[in-house]
C-alpha atoms as a PDB file:
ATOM      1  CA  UNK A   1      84.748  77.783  69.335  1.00  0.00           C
ATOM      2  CA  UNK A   2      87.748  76.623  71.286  1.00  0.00           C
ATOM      3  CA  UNK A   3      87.628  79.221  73.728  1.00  0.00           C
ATOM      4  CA  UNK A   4      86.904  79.810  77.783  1.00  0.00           C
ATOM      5  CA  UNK A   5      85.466  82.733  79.068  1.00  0.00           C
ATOM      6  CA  UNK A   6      86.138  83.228  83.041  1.00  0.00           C
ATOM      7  CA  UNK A   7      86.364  85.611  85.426  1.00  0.00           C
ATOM      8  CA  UNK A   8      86.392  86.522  88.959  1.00  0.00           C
ATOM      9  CA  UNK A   9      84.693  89.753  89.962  1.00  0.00           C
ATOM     10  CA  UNK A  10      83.135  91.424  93.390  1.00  0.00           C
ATOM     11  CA  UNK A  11      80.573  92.658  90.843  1.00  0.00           C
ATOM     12  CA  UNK A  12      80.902  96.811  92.106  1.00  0.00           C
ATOM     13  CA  UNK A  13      79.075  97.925  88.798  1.00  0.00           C
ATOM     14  CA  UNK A  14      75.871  98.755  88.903  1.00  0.00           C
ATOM     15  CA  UNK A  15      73.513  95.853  87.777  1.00  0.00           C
ATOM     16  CA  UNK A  16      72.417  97.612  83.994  1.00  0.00           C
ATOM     17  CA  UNK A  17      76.543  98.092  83.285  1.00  0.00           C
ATOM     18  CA  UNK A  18      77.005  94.256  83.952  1.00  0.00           C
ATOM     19  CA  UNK A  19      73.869  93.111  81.800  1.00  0.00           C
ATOM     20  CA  UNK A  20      74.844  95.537  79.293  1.00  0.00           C
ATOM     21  CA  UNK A  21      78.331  94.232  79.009  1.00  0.00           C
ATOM     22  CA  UNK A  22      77.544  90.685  78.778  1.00  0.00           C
ATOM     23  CA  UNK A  23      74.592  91.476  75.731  1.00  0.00           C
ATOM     24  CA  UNK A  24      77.072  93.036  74.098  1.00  0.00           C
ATOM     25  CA  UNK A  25      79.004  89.991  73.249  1.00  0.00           C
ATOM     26  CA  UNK A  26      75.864  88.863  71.646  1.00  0.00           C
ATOM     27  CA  UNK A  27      73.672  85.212  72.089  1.00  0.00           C
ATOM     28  CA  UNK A  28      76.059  83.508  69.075  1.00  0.00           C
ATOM     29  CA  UNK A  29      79.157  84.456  71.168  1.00  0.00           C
ATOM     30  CA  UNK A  30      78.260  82.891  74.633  1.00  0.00           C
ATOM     31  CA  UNK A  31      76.416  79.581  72.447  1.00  0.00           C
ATOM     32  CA  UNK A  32      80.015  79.205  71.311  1.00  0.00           C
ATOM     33  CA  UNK A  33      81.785  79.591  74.114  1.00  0.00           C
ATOM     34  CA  UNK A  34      82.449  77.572  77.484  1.00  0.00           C
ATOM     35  CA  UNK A  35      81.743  79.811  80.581  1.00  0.00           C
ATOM     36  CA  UNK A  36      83.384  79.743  84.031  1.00  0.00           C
ATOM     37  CA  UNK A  37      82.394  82.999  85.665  1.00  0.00           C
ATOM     38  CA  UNK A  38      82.340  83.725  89.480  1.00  0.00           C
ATOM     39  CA  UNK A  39      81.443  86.305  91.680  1.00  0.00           C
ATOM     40  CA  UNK A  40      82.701  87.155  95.362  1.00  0.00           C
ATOM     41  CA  UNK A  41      79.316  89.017  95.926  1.00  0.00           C
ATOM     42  CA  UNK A  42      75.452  87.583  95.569  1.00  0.00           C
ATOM     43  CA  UNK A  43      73.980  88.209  91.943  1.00  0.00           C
ATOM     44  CA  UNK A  44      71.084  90.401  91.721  1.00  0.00           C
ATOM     45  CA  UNK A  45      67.847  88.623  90.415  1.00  0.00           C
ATOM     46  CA  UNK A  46      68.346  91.239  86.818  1.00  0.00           C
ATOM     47  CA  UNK A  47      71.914  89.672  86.661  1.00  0.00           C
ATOM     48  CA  UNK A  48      70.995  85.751  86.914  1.00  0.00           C
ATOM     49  CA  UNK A  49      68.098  85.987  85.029  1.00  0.00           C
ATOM     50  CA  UNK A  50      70.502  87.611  82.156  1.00  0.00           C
ATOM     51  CA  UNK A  51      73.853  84.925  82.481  1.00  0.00           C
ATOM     52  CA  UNK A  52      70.598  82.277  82.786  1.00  0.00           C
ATOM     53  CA  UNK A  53      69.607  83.525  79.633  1.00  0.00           C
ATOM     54  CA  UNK A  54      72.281  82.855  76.999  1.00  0.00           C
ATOM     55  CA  UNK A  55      73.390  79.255  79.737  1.00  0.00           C
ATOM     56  CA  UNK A  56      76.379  81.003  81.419  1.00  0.00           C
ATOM     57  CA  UNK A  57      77.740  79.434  84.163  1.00  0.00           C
ATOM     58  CA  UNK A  58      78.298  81.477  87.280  1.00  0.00           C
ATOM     59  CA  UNK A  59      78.605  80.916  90.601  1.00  0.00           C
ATOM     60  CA  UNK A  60      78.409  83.175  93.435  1.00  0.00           C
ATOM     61  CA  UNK A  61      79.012  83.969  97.017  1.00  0.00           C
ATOM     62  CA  UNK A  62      82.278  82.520  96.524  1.00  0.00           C
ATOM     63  CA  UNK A  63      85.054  83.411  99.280  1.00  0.00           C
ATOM     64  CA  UNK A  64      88.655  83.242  98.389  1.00  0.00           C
ATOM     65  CA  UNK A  65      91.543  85.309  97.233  1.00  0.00           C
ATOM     66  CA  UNK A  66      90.984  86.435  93.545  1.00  0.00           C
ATOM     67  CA  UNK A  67      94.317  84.691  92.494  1.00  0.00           C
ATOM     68  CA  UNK A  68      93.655  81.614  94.109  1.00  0.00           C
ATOM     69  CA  UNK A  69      90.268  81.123  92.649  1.00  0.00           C
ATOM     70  CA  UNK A  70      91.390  82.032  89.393  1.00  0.00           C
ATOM     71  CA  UNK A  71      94.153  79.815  89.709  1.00  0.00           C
ATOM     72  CA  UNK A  72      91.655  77.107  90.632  1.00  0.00           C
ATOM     73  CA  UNK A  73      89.381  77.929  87.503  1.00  0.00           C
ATOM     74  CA  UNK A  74      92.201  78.293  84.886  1.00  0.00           C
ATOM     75  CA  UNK A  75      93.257  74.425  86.009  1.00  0.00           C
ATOM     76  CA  UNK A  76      89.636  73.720  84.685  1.00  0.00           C
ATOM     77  CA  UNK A  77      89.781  74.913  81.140  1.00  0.00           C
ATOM     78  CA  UNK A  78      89.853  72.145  78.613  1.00  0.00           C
ATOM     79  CA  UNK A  79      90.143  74.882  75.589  1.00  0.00           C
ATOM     80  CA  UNK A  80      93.087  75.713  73.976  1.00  0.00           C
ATOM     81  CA  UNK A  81      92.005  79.476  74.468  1.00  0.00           C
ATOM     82  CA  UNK A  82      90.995  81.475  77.116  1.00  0.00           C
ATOM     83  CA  UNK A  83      89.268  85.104  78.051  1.00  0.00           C
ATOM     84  CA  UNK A  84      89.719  86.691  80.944  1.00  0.00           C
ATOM     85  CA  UNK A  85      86.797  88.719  80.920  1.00  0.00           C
ATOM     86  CA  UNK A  86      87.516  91.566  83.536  1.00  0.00           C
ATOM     87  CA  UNK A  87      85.326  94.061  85.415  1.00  0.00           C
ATOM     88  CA  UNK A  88      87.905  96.488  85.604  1.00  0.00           C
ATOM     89  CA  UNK A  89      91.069  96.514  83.916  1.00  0.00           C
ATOM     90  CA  UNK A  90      93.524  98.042  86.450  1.00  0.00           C
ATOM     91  CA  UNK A  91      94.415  96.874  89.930  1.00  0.00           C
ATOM     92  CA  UNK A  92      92.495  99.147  92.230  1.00  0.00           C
ATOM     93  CA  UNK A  93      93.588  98.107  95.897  1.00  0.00           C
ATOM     94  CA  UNK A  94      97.491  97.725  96.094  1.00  0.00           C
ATOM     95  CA  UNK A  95      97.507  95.498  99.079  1.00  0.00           C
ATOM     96  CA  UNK A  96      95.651  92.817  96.900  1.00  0.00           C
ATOM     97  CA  UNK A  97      98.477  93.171  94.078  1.00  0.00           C
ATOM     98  CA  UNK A  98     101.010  93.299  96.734  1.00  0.00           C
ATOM     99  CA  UNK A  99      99.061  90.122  98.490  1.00  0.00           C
ATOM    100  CA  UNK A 100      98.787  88.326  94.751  1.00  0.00           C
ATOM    101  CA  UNK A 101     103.143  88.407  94.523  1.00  0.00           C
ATOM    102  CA  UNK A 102     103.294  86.460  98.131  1.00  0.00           C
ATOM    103  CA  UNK A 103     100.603  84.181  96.887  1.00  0.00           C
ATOM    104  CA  UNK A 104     102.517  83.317  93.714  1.00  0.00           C
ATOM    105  CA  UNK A 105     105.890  83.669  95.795  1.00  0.00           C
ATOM    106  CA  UNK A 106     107.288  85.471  93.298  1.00  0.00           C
ATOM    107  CA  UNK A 107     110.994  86.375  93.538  1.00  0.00           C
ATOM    108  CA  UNK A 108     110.356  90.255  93.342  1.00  0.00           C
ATOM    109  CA  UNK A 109     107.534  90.172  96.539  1.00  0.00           C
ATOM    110  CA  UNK A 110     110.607  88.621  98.750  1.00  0.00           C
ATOM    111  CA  UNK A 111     113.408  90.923  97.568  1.00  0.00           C
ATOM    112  CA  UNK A 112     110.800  94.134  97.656  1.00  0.00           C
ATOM    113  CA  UNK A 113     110.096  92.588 101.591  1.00  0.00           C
ATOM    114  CA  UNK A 114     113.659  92.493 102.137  1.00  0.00           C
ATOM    115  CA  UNK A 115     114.103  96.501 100.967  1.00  0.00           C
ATOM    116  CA  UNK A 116     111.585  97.959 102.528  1.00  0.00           C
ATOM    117  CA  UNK A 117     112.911  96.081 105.728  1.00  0.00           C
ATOM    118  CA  UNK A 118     109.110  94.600 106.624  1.00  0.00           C
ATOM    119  CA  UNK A 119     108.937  91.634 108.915  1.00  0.00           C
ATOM    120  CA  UNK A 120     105.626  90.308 107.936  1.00  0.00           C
ATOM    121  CA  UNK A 121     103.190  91.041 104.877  1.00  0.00           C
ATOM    122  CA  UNK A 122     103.506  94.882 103.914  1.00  0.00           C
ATOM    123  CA  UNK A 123     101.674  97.378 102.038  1.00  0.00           C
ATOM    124  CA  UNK A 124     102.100 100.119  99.773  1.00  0.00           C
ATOM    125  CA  UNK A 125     102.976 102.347 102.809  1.00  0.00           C
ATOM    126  CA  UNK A 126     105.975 100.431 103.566  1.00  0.00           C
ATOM    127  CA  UNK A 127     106.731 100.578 100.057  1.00  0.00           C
ATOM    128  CA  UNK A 128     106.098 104.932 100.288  1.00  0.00           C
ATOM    129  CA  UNK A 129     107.918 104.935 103.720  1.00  0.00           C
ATOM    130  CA  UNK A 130     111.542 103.469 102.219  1.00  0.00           C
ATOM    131  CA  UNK A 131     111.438 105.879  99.139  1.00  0.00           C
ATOM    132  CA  UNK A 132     110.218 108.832 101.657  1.00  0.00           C
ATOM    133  CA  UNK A 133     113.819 107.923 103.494  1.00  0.00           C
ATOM    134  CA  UNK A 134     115.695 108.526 100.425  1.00  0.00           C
ATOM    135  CA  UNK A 135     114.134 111.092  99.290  1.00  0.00           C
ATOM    136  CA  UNK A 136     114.855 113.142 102.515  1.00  0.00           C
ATOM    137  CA  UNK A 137     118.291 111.343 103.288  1.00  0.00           C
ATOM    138  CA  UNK A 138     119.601 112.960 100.025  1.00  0.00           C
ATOM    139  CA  UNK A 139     119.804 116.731  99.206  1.00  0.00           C
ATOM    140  CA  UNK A 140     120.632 116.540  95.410  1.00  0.00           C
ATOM    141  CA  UNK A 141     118.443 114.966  92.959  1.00  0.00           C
ATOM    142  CA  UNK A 142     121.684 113.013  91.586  1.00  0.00           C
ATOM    143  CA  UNK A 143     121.911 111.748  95.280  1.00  0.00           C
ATOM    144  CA  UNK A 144     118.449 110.223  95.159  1.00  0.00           C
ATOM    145  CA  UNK A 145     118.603 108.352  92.508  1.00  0.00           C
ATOM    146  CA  UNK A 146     121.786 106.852  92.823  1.00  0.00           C
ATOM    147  CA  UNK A 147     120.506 105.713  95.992  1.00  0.00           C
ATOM    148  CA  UNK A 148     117.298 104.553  95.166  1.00  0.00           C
ATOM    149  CA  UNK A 149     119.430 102.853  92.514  1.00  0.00           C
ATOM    150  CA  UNK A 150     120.949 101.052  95.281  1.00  0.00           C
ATOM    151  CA  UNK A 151     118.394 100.170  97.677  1.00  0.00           C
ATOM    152  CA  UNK A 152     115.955  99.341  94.858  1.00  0.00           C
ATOM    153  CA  UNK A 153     118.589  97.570  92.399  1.00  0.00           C
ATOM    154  CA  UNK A 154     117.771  94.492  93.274  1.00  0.00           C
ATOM    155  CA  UNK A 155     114.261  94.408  92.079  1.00  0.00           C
ATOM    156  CA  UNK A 156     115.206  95.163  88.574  1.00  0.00           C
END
């Protein structure tokens, strides 16, 4: 199979969740596939012994910001295809999304800096604090979002 399976995950699930996940894609499936999978935190012994099992290749401990090391990893893959295999599927700390647009120096990270007015690297609570001083700046509803229109414009 031309594919890739990576990731890059803490692991936070408990250790049967994990094993149960990665059985569930069956011994045929990881045979097939090439395997890059990495994990911030150390493996339990249940967990090894499992990706050992069908020859996954893991490595953990590893320190880094997620989007850098997957950045590094996807710069690996020699398959035209690839799987992001995720342990969770929405971004749970908003400082690490926020933190992932200055690493890729996106556009939006720098004009979103610029709004919120914040002289360094800023977090949701800059973000919260700029739309909190439109909200109460304006007494109609009409008022707010023609200024949030304004302020905010640029992003969009």
């Amino acid at each position: 199979m031309n594919l890739t399976v990576l990731n890059y995950m803490l692991p936070s699930h408990p250790d049967a969740l994990i094993i149960k996940a990665i059985e569930s894609y069956g011994e045929d499936f990881w045979r097939k596939v090439n395997t890059n999978l990495v994990f911030k935190k150390k493996l339990s012994e249940n967990v090894k012994n499992v990706l050992n099992k069908y020859n996954i290749n893991y490595k953990e401990e590893v320190e880094g910001f997620w989007v850098s090391v997957m950045y590094e990893i996807v710069k690996e893959v020699k398959t035209d295809y690839l799987l992001i295999w995720e342990e969770d599927i929405e971004i749970l700390d908003i400082d690490y999304f926020l933190k992932a647009f200055e690493t890729l120096k996106l556009p939006s990270y720098n004009t979103l800096k610029s709004i919120v007015g914040a002289k360094g690297t800023f977090t949701i609570a800059d973000v919260s604090a700029s739309i909190q001083k439109i909200a109460t700046a304006s007494k109609t509803p009409a008022n707010r979002i023609k200024m949030f229109s304004t302020e905010f414009g640029p992003m969009y």
